[in-house]
ModelCIF file with pLDDT and N, C-alpha, C, O atoms, coordinates in Angstrom:
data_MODEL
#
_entry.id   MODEL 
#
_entity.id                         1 
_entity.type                       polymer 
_entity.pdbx_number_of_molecules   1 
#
_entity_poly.entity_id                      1 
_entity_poly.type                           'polypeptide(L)' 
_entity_poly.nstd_linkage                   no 
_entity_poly.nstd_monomer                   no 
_entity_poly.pdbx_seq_one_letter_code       
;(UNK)(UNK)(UNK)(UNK)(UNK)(UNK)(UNK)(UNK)(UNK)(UNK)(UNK)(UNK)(UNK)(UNK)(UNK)(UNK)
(UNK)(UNK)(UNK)(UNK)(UNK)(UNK)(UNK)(UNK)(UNK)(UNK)(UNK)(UNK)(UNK)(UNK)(UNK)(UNK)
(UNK)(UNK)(UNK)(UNK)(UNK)(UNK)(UNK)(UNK)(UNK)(UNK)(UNK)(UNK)
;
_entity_poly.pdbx_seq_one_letter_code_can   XXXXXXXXXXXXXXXXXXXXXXXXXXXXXXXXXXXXXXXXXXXX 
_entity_poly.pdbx_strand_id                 A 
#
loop_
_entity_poly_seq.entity_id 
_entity_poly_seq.num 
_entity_poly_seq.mon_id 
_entity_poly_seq.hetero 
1 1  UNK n 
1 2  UNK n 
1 3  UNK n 
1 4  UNK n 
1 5  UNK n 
1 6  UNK n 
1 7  UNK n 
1 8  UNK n 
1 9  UNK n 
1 10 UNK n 
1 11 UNK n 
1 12 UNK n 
1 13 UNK n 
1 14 UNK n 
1 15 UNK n 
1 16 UNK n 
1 17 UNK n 
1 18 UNK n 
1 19 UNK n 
1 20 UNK n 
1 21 UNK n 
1 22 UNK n 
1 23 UNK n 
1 24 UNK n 
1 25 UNK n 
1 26 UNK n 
1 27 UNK n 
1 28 UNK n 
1 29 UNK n 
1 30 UNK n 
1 31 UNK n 
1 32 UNK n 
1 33 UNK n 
1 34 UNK n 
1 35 UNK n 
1 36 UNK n 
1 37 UNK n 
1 38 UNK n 
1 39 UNK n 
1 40 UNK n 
1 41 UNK n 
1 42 UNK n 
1 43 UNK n 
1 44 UNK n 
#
_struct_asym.id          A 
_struct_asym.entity_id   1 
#
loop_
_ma_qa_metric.id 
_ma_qa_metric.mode 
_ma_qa_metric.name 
_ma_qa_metric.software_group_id 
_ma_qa_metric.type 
1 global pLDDT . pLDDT 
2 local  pLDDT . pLDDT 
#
_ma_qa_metric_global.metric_id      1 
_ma_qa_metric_global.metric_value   66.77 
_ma_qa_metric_global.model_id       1 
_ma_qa_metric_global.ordinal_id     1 
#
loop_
_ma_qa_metric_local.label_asym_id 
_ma_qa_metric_local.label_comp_id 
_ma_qa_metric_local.label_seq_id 
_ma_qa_metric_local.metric_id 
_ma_qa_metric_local.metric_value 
_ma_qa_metric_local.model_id 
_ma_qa_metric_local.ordinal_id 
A UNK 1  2 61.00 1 1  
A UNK 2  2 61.00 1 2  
A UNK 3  2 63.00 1 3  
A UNK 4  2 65.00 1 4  
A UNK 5  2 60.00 1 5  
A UNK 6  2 57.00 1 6  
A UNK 7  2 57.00 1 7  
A UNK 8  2 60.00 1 8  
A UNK 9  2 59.00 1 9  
A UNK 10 2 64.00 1 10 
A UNK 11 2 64.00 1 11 
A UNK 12 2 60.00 1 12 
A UNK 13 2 63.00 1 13 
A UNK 14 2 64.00 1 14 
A UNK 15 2 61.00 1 15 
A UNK 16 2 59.00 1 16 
A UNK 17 2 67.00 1 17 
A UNK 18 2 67.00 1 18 
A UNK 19 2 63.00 1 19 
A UNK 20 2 66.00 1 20 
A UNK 21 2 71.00 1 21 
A UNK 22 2 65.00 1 22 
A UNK 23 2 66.00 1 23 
A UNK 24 2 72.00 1 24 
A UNK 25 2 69.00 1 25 
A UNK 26 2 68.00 1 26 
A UNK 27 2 73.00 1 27 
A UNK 28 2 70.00 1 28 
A UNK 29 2 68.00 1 29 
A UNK 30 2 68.00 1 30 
A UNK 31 2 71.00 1 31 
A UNK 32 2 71.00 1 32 
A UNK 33 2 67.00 1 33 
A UNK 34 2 70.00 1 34 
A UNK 35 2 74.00 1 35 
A UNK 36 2 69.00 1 36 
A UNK 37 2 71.00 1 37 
A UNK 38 2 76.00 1 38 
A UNK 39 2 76.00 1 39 
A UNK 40 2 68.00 1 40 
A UNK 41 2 75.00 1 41 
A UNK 42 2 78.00 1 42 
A UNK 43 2 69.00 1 43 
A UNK 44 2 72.00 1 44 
#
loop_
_atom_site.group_PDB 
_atom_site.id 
_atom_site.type_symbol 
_atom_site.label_atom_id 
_atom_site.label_alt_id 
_atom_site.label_comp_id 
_atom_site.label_asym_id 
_atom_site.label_entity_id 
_atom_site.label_seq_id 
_atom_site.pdbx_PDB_ins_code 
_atom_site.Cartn_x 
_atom_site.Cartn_y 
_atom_site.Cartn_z 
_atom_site.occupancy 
_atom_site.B_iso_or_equiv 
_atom_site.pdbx_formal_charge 
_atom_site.auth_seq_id 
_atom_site.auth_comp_id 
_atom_site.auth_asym_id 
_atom_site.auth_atom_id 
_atom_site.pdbx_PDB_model_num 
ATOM 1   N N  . UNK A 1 1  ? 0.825  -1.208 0.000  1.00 61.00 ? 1  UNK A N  1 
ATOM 2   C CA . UNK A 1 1  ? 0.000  0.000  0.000  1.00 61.00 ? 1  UNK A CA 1 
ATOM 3   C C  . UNK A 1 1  ? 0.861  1.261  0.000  1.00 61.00 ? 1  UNK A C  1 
ATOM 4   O O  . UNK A 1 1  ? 0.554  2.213  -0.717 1.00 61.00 ? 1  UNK A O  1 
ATOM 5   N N  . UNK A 1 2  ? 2.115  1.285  0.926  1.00 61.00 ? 2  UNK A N  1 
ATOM 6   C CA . UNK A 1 2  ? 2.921  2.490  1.154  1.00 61.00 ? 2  UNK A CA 1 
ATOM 7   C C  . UNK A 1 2  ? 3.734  2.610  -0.533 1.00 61.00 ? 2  UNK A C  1 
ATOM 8   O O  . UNK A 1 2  ? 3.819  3.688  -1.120 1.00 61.00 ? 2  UNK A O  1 
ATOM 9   N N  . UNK A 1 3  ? 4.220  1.419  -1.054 1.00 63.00 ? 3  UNK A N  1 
ATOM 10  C CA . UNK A 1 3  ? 4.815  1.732  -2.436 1.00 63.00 ? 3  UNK A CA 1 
ATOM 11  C C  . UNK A 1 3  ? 3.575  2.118  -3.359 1.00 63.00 ? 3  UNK A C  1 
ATOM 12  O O  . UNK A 1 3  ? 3.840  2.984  -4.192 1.00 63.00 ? 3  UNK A O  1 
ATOM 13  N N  . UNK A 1 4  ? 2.233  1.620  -3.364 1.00 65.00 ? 4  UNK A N  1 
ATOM 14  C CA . UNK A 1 4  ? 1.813  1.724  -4.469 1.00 65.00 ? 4  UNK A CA 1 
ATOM 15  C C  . UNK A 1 4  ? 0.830  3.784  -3.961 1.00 65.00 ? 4  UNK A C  1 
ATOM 16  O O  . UNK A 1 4  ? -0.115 4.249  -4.597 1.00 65.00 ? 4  UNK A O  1 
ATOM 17  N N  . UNK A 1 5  ? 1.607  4.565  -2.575 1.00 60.00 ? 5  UNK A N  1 
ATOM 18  C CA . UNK A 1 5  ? 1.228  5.587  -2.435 1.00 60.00 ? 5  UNK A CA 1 
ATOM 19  C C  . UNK A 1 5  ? 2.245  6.957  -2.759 1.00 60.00 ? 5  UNK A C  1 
ATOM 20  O O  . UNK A 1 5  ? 2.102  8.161  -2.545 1.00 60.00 ? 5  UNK A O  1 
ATOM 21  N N  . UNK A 1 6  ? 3.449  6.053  -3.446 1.00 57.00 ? 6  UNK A N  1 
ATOM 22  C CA . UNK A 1 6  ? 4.469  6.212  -3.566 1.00 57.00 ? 6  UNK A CA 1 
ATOM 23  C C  . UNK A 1 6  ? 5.603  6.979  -2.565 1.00 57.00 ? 6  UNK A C  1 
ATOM 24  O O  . UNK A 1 6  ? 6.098  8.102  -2.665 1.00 57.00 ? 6  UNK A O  1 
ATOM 25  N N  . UNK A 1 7  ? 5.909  5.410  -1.087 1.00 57.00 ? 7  UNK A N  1 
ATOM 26  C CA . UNK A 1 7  ? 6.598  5.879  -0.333 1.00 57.00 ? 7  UNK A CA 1 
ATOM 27  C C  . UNK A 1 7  ? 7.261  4.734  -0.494 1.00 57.00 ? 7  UNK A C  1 
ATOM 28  O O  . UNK A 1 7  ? 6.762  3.619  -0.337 1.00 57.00 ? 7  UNK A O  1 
ATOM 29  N N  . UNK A 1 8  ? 8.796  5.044  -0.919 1.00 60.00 ? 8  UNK A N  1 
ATOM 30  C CA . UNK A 1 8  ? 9.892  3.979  -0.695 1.00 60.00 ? 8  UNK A CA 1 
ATOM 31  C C  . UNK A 1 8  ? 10.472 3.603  0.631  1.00 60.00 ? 8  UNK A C  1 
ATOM 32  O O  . UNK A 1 8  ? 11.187 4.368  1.279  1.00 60.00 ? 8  UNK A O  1 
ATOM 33  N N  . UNK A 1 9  ? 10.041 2.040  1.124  1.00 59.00 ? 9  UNK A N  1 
ATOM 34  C CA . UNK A 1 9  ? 10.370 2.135  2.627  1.00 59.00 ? 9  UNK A CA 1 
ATOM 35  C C  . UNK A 1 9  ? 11.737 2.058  2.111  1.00 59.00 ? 9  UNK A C  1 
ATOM 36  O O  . UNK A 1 9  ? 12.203 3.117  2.532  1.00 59.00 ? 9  UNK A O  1 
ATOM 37  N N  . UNK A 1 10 ? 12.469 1.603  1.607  1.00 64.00 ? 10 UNK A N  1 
ATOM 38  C CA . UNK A 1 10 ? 13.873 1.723  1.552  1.00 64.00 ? 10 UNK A CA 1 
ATOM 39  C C  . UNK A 1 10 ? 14.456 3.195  2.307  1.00 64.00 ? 10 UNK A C  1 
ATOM 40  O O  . UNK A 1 10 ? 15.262 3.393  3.216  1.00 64.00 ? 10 UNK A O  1 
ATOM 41  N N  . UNK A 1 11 ? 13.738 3.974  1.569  1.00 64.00 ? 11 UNK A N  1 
ATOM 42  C CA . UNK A 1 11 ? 13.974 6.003  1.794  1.00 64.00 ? 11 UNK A CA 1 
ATOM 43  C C  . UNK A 1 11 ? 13.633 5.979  3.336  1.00 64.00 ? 11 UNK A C  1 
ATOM 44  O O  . UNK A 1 11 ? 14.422 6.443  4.159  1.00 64.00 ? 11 UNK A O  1 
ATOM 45  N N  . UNK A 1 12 ? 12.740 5.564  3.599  1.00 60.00 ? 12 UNK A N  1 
ATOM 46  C CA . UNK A 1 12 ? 12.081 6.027  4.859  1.00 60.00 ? 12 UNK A CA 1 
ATOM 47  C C  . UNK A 1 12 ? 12.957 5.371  5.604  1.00 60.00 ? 12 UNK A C  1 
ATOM 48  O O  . UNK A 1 12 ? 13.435 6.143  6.435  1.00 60.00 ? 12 UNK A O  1 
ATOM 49  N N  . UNK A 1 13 ? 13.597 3.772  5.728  1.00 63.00 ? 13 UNK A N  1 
ATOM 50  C CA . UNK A 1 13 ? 14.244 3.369  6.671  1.00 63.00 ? 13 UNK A CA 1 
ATOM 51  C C  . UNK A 1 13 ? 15.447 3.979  6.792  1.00 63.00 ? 13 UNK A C  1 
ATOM 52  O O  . UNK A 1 13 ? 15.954 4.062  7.911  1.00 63.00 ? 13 UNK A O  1 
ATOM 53  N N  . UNK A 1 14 ? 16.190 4.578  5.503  1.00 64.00 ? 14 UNK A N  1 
ATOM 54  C CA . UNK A 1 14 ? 17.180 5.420  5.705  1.00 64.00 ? 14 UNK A CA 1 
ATOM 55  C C  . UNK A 1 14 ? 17.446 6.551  6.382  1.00 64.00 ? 14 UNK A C  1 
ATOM 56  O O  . UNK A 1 14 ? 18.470 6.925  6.956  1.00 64.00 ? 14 UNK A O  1 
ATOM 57  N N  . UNK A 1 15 ? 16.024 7.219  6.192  1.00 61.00 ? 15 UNK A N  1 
ATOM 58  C CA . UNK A 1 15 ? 15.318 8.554  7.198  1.00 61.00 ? 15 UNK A CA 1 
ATOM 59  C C  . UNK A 1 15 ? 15.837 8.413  8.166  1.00 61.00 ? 15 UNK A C  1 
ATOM 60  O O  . UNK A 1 15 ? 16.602 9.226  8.684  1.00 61.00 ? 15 UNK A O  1 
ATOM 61  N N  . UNK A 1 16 ? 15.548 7.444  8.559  1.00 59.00 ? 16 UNK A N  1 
ATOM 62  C CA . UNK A 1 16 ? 14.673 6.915  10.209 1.00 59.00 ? 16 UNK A CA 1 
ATOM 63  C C  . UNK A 1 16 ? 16.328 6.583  10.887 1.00 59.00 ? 16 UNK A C  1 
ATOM 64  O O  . UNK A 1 16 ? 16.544 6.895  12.058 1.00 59.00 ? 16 UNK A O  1 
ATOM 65  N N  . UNK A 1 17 ? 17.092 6.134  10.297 1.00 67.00 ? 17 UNK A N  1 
ATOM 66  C CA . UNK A 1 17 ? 18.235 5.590  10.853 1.00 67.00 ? 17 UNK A CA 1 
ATOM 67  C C  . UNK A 1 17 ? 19.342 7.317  10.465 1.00 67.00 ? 17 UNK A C  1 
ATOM 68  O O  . UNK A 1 17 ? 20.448 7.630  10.906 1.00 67.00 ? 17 UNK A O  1 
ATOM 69  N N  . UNK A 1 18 ? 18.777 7.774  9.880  1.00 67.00 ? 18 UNK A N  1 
ATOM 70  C CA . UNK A 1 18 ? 19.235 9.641  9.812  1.00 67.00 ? 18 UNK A CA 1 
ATOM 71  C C  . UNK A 1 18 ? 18.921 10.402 11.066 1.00 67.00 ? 18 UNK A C  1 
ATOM 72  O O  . UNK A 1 18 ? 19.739 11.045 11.725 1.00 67.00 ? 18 UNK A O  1 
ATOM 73  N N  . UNK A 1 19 ? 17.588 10.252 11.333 1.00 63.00 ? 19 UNK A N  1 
ATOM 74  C CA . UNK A 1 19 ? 17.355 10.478 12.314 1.00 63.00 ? 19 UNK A CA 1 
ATOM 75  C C  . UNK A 1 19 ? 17.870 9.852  13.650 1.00 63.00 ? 19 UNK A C  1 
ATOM 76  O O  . UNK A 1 19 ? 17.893 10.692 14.550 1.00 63.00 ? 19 UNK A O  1 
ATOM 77  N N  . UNK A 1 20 ? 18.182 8.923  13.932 1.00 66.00 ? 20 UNK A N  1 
ATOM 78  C CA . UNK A 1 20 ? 18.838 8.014  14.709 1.00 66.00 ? 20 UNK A CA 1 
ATOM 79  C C  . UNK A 1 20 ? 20.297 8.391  15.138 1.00 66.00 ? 20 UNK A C  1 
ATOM 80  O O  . UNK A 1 20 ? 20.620 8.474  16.323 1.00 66.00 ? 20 UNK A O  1 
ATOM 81  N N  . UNK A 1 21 ? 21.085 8.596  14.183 1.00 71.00 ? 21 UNK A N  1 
ATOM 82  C CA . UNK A 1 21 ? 22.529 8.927  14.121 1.00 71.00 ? 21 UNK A CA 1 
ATOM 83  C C  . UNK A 1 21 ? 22.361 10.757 14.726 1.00 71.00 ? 21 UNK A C  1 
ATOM 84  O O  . UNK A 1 21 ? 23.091 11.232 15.596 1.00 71.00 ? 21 UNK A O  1 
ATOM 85  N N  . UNK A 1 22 ? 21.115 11.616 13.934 1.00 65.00 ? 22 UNK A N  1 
ATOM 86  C CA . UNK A 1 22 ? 21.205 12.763 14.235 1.00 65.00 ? 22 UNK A CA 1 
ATOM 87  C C  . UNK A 1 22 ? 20.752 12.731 15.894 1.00 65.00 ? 22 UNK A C  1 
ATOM 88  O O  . UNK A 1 22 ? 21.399 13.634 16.424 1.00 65.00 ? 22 UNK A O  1 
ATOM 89  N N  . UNK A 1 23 ? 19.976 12.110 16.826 1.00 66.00 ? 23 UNK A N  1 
ATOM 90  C CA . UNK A 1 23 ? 19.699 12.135 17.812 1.00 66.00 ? 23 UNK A CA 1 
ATOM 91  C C  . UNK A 1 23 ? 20.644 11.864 18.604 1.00 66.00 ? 23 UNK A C  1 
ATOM 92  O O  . UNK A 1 23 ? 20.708 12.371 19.724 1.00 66.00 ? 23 UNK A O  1 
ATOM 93  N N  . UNK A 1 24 ? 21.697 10.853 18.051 1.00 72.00 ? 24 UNK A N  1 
ATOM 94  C CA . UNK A 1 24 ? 23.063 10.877 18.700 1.00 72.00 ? 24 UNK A CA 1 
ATOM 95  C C  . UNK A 1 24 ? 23.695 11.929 18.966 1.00 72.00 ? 24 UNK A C  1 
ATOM 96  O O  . UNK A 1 24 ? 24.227 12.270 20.022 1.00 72.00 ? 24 UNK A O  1 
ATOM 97  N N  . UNK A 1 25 ? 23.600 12.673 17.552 1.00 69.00 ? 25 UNK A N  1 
ATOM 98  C CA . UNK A 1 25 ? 24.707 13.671 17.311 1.00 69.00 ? 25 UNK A CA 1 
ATOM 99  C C  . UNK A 1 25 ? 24.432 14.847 18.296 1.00 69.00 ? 25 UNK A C  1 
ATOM 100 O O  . UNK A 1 25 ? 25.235 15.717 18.633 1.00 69.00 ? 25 UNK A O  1 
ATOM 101 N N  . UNK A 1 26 ? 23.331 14.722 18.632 1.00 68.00 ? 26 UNK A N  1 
ATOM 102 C CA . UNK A 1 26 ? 22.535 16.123 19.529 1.00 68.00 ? 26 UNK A CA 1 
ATOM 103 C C  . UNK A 1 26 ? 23.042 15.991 20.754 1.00 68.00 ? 26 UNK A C  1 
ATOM 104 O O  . UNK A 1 26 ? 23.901 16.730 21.235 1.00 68.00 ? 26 UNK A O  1 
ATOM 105 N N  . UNK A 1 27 ? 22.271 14.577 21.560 1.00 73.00 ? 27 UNK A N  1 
ATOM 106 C CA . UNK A 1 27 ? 23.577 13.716 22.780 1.00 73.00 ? 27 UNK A CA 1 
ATOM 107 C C  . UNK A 1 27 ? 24.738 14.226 23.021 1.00 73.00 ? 27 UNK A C  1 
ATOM 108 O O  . UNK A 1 27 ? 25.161 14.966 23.909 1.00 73.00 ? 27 UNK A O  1 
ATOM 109 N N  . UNK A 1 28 ? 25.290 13.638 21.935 1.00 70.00 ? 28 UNK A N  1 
ATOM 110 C CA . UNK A 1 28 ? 26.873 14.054 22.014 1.00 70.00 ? 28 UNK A CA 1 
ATOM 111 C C  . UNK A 1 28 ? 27.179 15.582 22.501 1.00 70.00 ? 28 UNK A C  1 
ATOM 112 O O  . UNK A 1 28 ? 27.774 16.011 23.489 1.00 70.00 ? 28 UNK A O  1 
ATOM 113 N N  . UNK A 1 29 ? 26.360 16.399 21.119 1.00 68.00 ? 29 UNK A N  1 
ATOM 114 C CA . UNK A 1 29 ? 26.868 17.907 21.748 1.00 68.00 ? 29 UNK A CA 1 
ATOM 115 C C  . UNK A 1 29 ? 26.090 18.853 23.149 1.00 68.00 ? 29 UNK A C  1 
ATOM 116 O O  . UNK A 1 29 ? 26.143 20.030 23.505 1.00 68.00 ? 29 UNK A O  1 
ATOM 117 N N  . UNK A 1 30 ? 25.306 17.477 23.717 1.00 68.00 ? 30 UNK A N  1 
ATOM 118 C CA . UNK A 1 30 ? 24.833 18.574 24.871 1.00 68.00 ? 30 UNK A CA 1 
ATOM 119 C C  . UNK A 1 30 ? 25.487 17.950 25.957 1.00 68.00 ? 30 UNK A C  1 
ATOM 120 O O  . UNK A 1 30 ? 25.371 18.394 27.099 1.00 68.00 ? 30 UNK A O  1 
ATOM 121 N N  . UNK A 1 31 ? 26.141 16.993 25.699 1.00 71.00 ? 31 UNK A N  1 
ATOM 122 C CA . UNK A 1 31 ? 27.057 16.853 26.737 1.00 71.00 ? 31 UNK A CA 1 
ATOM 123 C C  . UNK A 1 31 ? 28.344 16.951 26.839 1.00 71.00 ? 31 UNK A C  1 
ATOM 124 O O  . UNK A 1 31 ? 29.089 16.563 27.739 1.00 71.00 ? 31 UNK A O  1 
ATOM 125 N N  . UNK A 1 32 ? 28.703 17.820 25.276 1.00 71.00 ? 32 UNK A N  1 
ATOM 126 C CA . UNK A 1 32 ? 29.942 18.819 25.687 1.00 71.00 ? 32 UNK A CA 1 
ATOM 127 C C  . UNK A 1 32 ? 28.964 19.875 26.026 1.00 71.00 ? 32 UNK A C  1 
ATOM 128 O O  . UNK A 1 32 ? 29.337 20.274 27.129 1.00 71.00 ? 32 UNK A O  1 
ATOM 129 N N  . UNK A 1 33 ? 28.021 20.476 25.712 1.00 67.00 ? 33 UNK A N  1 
ATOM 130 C CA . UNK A 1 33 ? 27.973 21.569 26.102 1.00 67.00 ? 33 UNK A CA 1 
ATOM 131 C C  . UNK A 1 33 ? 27.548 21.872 27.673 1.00 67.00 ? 33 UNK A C  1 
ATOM 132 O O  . UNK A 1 33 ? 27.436 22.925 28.300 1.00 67.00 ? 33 UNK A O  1 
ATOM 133 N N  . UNK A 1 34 ? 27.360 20.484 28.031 1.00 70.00 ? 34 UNK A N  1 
ATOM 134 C CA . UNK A 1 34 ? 27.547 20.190 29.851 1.00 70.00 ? 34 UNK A CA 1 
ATOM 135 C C  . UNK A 1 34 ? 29.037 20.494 30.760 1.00 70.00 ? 34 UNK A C  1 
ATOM 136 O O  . UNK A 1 34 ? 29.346 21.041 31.819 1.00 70.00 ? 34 UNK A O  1 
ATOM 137 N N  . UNK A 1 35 ? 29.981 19.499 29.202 1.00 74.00 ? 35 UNK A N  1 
ATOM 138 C CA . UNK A 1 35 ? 31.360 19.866 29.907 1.00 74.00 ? 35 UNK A CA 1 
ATOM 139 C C  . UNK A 1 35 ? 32.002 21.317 29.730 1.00 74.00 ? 35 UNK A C  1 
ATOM 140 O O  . UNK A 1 35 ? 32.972 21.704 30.382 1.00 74.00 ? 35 UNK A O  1 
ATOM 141 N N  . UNK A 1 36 ? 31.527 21.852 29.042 1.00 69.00 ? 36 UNK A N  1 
ATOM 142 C CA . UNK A 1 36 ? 31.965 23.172 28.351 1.00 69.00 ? 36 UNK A CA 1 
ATOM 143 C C  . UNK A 1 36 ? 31.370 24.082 29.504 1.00 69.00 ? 36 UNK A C  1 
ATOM 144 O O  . UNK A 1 36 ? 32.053 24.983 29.991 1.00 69.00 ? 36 UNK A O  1 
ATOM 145 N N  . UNK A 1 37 ? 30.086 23.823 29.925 1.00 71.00 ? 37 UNK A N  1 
ATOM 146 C CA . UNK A 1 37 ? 29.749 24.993 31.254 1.00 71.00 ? 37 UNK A CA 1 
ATOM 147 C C  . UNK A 1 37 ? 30.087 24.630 32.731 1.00 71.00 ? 37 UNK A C  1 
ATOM 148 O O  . UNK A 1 37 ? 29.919 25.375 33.696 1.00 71.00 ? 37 UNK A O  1 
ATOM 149 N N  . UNK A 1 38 ? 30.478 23.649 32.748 1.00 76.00 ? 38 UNK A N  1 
ATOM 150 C CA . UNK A 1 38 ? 31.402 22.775 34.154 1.00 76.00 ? 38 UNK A CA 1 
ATOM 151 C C  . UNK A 1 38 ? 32.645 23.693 33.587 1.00 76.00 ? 38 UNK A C  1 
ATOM 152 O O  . UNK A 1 38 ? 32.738 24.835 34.035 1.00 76.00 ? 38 UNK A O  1 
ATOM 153 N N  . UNK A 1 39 ? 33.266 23.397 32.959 1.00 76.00 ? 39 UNK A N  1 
ATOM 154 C CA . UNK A 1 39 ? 34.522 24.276 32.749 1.00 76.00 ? 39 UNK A CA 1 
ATOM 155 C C  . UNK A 1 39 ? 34.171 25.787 32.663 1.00 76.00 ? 39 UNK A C  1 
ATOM 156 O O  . UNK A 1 39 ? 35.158 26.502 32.830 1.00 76.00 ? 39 UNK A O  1 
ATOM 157 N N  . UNK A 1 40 ? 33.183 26.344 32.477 1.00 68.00 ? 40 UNK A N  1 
ATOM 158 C CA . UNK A 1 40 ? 33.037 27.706 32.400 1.00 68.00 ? 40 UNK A CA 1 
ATOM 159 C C  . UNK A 1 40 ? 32.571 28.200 34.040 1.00 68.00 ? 40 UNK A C  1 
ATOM 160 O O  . UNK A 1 40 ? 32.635 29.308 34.571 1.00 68.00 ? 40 UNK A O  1 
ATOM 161 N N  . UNK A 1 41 ? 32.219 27.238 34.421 1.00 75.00 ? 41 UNK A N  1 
ATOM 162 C CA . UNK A 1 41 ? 32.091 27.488 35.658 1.00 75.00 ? 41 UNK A CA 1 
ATOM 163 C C  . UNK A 1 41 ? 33.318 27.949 36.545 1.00 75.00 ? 41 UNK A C  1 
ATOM 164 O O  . UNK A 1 41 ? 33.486 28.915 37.289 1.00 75.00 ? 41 UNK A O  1 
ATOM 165 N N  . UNK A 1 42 ? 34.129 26.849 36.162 1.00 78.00 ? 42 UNK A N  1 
ATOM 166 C CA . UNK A 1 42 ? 35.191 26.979 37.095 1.00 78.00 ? 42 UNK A CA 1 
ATOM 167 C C  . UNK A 1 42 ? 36.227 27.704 36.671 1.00 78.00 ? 42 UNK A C  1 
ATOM 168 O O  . UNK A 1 42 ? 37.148 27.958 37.447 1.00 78.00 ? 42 UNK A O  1 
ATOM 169 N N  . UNK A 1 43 ? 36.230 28.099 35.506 1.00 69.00 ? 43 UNK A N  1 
ATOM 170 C CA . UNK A 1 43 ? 36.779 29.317 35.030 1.00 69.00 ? 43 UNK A CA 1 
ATOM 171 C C  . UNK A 1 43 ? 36.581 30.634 35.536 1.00 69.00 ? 43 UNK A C  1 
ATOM 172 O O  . UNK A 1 43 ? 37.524 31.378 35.808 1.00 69.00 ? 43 UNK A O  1 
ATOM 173 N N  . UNK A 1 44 ? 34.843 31.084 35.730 1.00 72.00 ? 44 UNK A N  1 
ATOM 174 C CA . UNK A 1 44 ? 34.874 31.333 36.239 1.00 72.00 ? 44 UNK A CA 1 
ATOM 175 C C  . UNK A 1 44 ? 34.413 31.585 38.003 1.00 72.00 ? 44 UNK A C  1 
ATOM 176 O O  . UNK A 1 44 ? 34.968 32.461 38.667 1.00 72.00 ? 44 UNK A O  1 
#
């Protein structure tokens, strides 16, 4: 039904695992930006 509405799950699972890696990527930078205000802290 989803191909013949023309949605390639191929595309979409790629999305989805885009999204996946990008939710990492967000992770990652809010927990430098955790270590980054621990250090700004004590900076100042």
């Amino acid at each position: 039904q989803l191909q013949h509405m023309g949605i390639n799950m191929n595309s979409v699972n790629a999305q989805l695992q885009q999204v996946g890696t990008e939710k990492d990527r967000l992770t990652a930078n809010i927990d430098q930006l955790k270590r980054a205000l621990d250090e700004y802290k004590q900076r100042a």
